[in-house]
PDB file of N, CA and C in Angstrom:
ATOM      1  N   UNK A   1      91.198  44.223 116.840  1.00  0.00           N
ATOM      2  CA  UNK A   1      91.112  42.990 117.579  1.00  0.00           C
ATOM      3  C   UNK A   1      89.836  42.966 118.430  1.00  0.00           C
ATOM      4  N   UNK A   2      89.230  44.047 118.984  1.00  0.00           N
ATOM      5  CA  UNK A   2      88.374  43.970 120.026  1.00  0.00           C
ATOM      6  C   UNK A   2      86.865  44.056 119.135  1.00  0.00           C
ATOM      7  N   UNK A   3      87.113  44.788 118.277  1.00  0.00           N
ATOM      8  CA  UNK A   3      85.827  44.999 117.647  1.00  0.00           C
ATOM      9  C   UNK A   3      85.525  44.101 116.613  1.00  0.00           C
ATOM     10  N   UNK A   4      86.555  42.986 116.644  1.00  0.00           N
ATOM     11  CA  UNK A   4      86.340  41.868 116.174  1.00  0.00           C
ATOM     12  C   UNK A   4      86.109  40.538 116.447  1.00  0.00           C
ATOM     13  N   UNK A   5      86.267  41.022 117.662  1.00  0.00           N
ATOM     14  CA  UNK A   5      86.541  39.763 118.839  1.00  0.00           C
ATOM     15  C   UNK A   5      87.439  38.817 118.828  1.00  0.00           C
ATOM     16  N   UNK A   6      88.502  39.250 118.319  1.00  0.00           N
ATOM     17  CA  UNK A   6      89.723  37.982 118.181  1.00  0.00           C
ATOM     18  C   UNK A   6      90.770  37.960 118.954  1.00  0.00           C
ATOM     19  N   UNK A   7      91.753  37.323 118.875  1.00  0.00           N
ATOM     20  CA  UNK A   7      92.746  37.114 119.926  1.00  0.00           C
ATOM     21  C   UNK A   7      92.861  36.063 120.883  1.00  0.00           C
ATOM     22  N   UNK A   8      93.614  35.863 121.698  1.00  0.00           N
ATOM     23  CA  UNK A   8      93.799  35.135 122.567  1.00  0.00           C
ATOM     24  C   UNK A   8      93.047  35.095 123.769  1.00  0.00           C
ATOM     25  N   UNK A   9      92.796  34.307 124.560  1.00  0.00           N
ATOM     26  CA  UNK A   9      92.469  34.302 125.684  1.00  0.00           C
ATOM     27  C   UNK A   9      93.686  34.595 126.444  1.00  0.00           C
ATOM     28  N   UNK A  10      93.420  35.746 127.642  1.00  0.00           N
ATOM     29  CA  UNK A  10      94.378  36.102 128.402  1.00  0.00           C
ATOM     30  C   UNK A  10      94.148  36.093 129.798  1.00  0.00           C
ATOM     31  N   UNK A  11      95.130  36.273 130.856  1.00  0.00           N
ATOM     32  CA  UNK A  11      94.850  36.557 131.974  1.00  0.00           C
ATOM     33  C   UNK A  11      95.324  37.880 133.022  1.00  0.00           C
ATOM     34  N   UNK A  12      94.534  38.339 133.842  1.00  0.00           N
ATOM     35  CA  UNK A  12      95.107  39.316 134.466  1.00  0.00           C
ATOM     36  C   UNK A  12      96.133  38.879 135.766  1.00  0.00           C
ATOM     37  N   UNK A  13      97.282  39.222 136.174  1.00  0.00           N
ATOM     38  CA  UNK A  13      97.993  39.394 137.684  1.00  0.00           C
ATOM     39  C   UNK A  13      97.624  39.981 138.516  1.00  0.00           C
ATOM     40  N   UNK A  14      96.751  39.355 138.984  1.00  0.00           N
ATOM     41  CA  UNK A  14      95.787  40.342 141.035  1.00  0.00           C
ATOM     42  C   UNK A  14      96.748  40.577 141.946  1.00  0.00           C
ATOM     43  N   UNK A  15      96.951  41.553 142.728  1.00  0.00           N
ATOM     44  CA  UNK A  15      97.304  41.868 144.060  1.00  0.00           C
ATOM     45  C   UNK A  15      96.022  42.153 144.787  1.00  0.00           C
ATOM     46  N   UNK A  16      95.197  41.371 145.429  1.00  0.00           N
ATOM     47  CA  UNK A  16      94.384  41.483 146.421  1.00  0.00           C
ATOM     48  C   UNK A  16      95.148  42.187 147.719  1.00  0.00           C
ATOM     49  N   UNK A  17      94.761  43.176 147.932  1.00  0.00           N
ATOM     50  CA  UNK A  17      95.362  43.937 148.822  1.00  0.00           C
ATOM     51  C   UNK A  17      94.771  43.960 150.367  1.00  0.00           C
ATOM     52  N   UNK A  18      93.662  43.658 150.358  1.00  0.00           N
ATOM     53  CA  UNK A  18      92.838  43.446 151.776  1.00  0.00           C
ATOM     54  C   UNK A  18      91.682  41.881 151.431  1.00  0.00           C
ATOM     55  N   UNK A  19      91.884  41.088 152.373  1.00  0.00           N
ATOM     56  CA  UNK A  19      90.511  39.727 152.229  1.00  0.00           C
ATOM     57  C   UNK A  19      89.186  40.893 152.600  1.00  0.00           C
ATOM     58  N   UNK A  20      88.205  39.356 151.512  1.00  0.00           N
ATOM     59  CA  UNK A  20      87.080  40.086 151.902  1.00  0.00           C
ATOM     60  C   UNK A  20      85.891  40.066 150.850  1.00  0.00           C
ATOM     61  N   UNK A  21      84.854  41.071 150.234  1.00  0.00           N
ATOM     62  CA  UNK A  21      83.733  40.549 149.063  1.00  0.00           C
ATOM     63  C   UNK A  21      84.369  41.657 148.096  1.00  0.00           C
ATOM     64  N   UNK A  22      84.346  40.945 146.621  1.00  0.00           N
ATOM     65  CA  UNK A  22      84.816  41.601 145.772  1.00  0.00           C
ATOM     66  C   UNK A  22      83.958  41.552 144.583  1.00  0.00           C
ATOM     67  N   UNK A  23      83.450  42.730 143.926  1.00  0.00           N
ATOM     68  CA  UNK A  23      82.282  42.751 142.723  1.00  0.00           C
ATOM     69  C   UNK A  23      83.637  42.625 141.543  1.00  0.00           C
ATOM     70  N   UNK A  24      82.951  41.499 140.633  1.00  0.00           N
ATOM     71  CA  UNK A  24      84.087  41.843 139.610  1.00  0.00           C
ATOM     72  C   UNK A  24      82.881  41.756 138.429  1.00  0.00           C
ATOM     73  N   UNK A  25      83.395  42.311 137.471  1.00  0.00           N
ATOM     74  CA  UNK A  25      82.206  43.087 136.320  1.00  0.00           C
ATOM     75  C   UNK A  25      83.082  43.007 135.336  1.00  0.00           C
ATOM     76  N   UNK A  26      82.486  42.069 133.978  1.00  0.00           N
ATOM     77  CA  UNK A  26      83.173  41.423 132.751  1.00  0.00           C
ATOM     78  C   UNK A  26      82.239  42.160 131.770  1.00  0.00           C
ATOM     79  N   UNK A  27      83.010  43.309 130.716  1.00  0.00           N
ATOM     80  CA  UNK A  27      82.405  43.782 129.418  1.00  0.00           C
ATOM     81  C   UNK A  27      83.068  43.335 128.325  1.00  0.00           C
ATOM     82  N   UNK A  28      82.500  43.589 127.488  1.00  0.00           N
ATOM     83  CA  UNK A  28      82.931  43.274 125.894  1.00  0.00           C
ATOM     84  C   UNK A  28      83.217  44.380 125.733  1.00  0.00           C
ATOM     85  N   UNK A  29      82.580  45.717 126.136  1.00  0.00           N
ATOM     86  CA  UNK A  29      82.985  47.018 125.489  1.00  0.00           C
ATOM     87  C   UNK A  29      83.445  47.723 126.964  1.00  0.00           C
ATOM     88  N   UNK A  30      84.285  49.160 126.504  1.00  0.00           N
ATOM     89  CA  UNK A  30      84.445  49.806 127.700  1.00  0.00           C
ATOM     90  C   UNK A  30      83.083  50.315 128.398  1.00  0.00           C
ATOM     91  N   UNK A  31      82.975  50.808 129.664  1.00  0.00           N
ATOM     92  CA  UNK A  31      81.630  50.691 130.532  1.00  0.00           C
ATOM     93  C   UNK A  31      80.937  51.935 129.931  1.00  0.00           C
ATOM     94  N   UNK A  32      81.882  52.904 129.958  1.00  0.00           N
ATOM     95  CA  UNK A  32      80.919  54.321 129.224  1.00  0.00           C
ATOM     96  C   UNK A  32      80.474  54.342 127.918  1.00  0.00           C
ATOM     97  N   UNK A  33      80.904  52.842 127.051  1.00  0.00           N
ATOM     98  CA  UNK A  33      80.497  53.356 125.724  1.00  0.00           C
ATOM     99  C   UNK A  33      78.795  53.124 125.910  1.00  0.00           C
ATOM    100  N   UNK A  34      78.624  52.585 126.732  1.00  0.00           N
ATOM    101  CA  UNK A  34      77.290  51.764 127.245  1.00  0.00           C
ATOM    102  C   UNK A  34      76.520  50.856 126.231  1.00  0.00           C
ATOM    103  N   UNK A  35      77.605  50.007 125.789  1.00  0.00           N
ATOM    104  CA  UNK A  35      76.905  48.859 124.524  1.00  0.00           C
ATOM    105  C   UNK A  35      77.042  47.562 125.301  1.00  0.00           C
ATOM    106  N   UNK A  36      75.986  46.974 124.861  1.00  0.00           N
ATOM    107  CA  UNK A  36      75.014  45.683 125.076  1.00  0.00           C
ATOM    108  C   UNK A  36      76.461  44.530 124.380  1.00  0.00           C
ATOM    109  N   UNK A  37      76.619  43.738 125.215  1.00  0.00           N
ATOM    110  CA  UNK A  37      77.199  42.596 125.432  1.00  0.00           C
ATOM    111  C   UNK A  37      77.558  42.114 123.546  1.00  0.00           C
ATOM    112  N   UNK A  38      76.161  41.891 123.134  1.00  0.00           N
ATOM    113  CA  UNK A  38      76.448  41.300 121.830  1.00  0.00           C
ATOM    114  C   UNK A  38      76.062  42.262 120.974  1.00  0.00           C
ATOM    115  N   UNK A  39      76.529  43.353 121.372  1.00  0.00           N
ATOM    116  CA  UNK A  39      76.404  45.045 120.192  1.00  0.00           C
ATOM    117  C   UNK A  39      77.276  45.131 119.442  1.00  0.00           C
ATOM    118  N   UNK A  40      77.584  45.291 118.188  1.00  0.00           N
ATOM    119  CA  UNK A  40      78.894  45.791 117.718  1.00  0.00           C
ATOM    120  C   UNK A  40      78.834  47.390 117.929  1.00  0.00           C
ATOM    121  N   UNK A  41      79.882  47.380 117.954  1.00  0.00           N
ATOM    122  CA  UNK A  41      80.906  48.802 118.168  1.00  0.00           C
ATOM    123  C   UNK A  41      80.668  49.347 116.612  1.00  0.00           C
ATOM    124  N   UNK A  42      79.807  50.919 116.956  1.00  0.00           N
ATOM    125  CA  UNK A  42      79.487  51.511 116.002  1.00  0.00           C
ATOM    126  C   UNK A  42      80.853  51.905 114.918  1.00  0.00           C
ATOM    127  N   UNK A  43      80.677  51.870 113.516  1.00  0.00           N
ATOM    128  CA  UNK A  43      81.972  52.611 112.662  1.00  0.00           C
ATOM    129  C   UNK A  43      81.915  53.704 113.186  1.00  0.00           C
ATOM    130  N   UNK A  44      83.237  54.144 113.035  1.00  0.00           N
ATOM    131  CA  UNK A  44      84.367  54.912 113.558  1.00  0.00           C
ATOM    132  C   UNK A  44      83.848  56.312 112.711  1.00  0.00           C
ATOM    133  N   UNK A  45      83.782  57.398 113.185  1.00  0.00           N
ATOM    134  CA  UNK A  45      84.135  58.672 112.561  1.00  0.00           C
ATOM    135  C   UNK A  45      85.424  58.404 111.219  1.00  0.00           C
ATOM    136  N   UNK A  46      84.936  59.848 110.002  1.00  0.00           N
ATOM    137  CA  UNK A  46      85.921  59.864 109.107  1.00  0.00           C
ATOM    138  C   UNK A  46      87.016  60.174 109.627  1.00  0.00           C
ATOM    139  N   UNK A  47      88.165  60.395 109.242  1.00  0.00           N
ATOM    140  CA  UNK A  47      89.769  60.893 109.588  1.00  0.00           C
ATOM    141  C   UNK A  47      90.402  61.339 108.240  1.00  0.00           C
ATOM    142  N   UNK A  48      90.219  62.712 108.435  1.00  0.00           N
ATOM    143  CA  UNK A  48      91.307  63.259 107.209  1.00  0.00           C
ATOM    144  C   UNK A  48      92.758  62.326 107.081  1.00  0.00           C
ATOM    145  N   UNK A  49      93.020  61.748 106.120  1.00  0.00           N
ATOM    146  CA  UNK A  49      94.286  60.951 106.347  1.00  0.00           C
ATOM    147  C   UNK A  49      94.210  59.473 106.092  1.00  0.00           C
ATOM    148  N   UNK A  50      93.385  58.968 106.726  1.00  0.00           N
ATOM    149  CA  UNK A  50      93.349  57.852 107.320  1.00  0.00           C
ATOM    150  C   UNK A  50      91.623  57.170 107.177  1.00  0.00           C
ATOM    151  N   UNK A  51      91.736  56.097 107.677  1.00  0.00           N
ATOM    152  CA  UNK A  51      90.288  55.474 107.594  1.00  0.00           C
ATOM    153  C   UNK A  51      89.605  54.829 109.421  1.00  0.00           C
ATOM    154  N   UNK A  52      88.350  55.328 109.026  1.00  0.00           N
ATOM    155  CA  UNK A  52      87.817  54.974 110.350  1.00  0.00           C
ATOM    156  C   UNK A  52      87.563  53.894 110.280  1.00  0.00           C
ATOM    157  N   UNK A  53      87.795  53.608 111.732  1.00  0.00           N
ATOM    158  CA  UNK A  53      87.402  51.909 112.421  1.00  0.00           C
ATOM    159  C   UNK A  53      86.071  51.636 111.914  1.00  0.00           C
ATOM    160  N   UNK A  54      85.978  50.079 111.307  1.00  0.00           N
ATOM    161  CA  UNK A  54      84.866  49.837 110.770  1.00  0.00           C
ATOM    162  C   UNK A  54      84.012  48.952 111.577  1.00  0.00           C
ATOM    163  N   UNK A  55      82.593  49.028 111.544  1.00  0.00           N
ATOM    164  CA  UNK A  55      81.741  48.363 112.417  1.00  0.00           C
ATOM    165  C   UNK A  55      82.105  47.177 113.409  1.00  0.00           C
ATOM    166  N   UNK A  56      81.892  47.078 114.377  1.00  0.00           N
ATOM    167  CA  UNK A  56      82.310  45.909 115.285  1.00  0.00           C
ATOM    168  C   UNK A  56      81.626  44.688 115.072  1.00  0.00           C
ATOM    169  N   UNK A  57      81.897  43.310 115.136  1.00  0.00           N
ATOM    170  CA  UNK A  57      80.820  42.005 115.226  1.00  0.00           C
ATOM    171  C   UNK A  57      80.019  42.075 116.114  1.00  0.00           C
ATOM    172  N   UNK A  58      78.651  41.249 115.801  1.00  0.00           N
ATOM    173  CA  UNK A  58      77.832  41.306 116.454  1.00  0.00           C
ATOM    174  C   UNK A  58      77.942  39.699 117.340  1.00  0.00           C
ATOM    175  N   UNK A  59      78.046  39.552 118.488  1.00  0.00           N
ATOM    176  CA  UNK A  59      77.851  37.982 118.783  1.00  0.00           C
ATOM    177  C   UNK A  59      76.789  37.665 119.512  1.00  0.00           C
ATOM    178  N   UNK A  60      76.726  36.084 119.843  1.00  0.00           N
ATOM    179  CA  UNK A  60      75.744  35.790 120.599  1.00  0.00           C
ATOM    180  C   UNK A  60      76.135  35.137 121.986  1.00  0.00           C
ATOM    181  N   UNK A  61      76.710  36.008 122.743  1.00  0.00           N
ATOM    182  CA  UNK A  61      77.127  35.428 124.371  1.00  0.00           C
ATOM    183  C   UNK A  61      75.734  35.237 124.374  1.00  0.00           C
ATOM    184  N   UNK A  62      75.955  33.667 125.565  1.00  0.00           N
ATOM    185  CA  UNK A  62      75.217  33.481 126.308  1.00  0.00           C
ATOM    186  C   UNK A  62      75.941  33.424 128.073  1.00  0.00           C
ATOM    187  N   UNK A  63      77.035  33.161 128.167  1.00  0.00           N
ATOM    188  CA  UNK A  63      77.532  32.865 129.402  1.00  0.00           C
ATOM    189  C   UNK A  63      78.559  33.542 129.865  1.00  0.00           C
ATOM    190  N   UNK A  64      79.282  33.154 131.073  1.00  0.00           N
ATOM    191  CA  UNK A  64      79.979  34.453 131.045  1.00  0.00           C
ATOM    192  C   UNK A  64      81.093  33.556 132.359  1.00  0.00           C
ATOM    193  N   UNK A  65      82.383  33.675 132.360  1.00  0.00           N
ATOM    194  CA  UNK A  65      82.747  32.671 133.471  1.00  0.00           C
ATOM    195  C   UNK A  65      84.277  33.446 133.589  1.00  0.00           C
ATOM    196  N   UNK A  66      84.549  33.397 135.314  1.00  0.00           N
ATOM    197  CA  UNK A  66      85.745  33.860 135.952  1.00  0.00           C
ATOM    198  C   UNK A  66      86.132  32.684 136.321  1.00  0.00           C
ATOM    199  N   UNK A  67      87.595  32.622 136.701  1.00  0.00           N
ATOM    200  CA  UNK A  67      88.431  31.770 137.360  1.00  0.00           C
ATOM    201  C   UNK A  67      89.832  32.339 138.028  1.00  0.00           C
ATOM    202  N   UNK A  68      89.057  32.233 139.110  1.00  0.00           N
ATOM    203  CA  UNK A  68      90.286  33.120 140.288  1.00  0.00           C
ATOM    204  C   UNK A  68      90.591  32.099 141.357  1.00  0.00           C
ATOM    205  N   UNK A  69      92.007  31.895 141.917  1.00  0.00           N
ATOM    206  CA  UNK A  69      92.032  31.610 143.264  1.00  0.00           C
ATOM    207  C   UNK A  69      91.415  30.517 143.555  1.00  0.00           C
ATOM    208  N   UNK A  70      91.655  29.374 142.721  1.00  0.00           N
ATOM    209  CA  UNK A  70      90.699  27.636 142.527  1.00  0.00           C
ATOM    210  C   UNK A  70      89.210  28.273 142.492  1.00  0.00           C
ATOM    211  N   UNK A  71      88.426  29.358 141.963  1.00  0.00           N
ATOM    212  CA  UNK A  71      87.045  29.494 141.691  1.00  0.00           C
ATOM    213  C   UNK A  71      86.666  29.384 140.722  1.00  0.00           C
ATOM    214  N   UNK A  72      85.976  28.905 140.051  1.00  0.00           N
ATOM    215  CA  UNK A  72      85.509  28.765 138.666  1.00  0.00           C
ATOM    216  C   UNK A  72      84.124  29.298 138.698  1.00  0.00           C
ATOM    217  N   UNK A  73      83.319  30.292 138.486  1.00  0.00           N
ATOM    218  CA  UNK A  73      82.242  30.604 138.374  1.00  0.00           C
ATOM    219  C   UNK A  73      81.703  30.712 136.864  1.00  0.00           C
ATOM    220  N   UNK A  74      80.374  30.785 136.876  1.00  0.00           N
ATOM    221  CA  UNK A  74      79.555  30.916 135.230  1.00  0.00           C
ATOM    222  C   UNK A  74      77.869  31.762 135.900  1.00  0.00           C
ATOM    223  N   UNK A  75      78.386  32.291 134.747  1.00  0.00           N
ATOM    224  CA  UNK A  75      77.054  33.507 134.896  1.00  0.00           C
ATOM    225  C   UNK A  75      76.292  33.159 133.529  1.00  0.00           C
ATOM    226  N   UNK A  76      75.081  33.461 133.507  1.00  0.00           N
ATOM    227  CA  UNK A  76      74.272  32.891 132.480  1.00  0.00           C
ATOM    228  C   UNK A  76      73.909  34.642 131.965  1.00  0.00           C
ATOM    229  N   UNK A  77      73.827  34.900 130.732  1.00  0.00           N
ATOM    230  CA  UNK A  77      73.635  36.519 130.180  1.00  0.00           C
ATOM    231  C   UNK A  77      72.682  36.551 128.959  1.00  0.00           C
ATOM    232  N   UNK A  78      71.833  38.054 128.995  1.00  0.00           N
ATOM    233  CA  UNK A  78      71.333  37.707 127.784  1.00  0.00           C
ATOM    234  C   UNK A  78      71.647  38.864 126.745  1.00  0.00           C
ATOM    235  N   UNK A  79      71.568  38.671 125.695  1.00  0.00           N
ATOM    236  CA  UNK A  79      72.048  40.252 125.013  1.00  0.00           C
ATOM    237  C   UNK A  79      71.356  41.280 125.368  1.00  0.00           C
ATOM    238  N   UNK A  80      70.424  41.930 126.131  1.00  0.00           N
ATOM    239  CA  UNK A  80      70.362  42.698 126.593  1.00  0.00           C
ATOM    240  C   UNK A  80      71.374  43.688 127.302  1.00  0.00           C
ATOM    241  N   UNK A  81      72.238  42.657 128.155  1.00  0.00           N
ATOM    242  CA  UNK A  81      72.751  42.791 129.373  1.00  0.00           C
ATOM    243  C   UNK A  81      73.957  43.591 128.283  1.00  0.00           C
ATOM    244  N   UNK A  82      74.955  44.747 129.735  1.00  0.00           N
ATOM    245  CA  UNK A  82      76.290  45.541 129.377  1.00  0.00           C
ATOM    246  C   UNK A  82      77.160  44.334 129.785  1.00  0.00           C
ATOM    247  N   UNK A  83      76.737  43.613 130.956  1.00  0.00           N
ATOM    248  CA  UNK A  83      77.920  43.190 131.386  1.00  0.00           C
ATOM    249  C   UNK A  83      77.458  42.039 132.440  1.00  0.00           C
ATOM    250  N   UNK A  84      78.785  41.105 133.242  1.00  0.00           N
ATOM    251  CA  UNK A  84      78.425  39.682 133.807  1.00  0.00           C
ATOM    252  C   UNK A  84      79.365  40.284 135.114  1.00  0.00           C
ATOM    253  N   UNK A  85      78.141  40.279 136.241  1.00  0.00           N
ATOM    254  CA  UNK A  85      78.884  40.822 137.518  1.00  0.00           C
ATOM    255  C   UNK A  85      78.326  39.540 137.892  1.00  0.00           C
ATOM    256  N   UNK A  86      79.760  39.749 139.283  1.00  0.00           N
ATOM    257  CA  UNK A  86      79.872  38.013 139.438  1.00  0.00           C
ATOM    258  C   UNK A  86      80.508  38.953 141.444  1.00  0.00           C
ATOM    259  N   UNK A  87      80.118  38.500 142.369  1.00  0.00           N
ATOM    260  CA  UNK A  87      80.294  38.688 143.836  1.00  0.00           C
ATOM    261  C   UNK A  87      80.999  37.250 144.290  1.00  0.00           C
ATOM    262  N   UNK A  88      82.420  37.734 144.883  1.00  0.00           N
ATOM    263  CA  UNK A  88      83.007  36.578 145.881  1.00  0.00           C
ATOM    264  C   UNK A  88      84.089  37.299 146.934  1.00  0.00           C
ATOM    265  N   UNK A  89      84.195  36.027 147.194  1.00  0.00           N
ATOM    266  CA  UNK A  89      85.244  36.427 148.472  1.00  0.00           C
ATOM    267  C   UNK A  89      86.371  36.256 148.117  1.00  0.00           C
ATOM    268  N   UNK A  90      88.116  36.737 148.288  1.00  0.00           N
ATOM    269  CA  UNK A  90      88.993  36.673 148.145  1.00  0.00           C
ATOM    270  C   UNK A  90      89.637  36.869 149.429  1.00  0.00           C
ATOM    271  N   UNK A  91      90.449  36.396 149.611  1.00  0.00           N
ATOM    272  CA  UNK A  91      91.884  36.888 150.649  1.00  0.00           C
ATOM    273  C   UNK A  91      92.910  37.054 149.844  1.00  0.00           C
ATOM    274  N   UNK A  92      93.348  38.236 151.154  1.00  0.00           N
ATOM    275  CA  UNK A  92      94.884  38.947 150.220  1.00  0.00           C
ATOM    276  C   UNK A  92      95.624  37.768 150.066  1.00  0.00           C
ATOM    277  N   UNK A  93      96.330  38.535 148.722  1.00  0.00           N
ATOM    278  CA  UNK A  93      97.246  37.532 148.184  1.00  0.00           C
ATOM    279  C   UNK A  93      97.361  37.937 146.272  1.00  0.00           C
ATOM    280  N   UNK A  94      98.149  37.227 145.902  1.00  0.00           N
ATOM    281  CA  UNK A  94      98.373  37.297 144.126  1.00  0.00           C
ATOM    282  C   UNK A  94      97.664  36.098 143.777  1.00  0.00           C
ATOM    283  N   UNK A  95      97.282  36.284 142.715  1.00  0.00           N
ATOM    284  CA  UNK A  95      96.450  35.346 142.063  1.00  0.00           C
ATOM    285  C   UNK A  95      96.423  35.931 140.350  1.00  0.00           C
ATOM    286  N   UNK A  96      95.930  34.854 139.561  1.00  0.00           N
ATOM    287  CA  UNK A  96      95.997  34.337 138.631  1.00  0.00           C
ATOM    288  C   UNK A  96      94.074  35.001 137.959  1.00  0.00           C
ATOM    289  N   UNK A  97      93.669  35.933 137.199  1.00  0.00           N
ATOM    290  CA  UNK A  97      92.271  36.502 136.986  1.00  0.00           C
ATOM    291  C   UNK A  97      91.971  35.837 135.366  1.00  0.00           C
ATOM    292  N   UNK A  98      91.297  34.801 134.976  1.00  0.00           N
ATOM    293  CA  UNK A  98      90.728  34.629 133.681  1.00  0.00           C
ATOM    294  C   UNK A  98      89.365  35.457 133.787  1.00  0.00           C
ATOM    295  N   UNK A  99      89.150  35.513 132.969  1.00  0.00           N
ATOM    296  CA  UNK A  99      87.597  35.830 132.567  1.00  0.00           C
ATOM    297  C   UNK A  99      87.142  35.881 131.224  1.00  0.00           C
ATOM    298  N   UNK A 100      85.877  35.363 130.906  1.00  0.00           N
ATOM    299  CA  UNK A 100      86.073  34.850 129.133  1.00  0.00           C
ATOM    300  C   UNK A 100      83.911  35.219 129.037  1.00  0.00           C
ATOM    301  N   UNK A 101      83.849  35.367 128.054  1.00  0.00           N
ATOM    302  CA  UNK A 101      82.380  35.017 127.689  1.00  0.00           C
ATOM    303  C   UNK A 101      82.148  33.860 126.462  1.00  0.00           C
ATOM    304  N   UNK A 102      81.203  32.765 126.341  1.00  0.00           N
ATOM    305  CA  UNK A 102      80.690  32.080 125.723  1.00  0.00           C
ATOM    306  C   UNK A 102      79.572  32.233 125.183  1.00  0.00           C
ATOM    307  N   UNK A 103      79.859  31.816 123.679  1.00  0.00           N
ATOM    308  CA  UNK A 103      78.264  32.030 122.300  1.00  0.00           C
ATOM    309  C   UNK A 103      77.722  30.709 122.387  1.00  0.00           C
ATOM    310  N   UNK A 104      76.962  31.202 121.693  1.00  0.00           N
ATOM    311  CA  UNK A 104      76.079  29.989 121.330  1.00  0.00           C
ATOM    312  C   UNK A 104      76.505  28.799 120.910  1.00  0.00           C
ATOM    313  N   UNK A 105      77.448  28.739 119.941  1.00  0.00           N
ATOM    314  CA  UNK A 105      78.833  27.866 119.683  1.00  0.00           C
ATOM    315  C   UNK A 105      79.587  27.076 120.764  1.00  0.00           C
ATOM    316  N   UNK A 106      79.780  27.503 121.979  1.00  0.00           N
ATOM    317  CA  UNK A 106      80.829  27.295 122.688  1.00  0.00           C
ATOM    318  C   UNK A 106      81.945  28.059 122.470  1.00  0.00           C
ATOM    319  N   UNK A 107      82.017  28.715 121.532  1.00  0.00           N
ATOM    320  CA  UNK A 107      83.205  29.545 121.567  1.00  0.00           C
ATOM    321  C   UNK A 107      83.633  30.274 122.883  1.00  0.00           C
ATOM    322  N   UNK A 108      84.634  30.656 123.098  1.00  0.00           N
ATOM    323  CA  UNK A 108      85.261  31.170 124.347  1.00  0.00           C
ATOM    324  C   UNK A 108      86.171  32.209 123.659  1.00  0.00           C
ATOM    325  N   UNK A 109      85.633  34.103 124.457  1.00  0.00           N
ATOM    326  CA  UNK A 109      86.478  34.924 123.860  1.00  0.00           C
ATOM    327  C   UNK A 109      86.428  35.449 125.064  1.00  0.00           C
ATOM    328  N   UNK A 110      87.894  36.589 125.050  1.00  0.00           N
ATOM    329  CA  UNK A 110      87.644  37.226 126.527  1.00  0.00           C
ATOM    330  C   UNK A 110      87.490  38.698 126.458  1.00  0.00           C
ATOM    331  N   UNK A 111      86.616  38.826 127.653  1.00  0.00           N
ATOM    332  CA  UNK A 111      86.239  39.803 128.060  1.00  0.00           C
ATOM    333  C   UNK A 111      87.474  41.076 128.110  1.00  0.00           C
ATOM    334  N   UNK A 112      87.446  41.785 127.495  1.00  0.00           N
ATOM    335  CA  UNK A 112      88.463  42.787 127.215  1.00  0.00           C
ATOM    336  C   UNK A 112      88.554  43.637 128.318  1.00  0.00           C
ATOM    337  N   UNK A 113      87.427  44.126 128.641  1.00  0.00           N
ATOM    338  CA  UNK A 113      87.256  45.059 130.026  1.00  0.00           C
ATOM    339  C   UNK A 113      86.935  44.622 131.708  1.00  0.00           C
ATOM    340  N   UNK A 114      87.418  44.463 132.298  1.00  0.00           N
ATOM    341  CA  UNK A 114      86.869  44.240 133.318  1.00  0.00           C
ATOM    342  C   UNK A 114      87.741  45.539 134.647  1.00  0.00           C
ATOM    343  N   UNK A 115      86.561  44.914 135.814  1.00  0.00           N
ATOM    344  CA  UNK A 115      86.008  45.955 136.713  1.00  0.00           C
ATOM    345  C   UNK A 115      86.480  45.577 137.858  1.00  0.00           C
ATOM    346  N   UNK A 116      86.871  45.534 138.701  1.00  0.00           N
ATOM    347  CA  UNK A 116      86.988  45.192 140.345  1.00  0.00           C
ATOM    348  C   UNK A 116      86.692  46.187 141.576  1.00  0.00           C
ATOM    349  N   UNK A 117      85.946  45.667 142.314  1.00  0.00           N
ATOM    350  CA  UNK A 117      85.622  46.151 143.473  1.00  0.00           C
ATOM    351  C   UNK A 117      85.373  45.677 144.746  1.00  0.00           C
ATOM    352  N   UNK A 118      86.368  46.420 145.522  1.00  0.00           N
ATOM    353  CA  UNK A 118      85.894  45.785 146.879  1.00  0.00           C
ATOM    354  C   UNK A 118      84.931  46.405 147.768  1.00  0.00           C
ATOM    355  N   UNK A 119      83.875  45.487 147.935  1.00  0.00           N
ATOM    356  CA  UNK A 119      82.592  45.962 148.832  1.00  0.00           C
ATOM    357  C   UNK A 119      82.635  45.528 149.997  1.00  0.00           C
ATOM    358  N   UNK A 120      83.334  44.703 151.121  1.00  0.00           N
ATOM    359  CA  UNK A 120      83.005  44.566 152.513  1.00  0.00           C
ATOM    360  C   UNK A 120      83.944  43.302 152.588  1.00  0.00           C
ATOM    361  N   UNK A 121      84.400  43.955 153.816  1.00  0.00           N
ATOM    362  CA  UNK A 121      85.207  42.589 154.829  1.00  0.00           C
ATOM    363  C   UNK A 121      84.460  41.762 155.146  1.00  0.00           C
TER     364      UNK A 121
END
């Protein structure tokens, strides 16, 4: 699913635990594999048994957009980039986390990985 980019658009359940500035950081891939936004995910090693994961799609994000807590933000990206860090403010509380990237198409897929951090009251 991921290395294909398919599926649904989903959302995460926040517990903001303290108000305050929060880095949130949207990948396509996990952060250590350290691949570029519109990289596919290299094929998989052989497996006695079995068959390795085969090459990932390559896409063309251009944009990149959260929606938390009535915020709607859009980050503009280029394939260069790992990832779409996006800085706001939150107060504690539960909330509702989309986050999606957009191609050239308009297509809308979501960001599989994401990051949160709180940097300052």
């Amino acid at each position: 699913m991921v290395r294909n980019a398919q599926g649904e658009i989903g959302f995460w359940a926040v517990e903001v635990a303290q108000s305050g500035k929060y880095k949130i950081e949207l990948y396509r891939w996990p952060k250590e594999s350290h691949l570029r936004l519109n990289d596919p995910a290299p094929k998989g090693r052989e497996i006695p048994g079995g068959k390795p994961y085969p090459e990932g799609k390559t896409l063309t994000i251009t944009k990149a957009q959260i929606k938390i807590g009535g915020q709607e933000l859009y980050k503009e990206v280029i394939g260069s980039d790992s990832c779409a860090t996006f800085t706001l403010e939150l107060k504690k509380g539960s909330y509702k986390l989309e986050c999606r990237f957009i191609d050239t198409e308009n297509i809308e897929r979501d960001s599989y990985y994401v990051y949160v951090d709180y940097l300052t009251m």
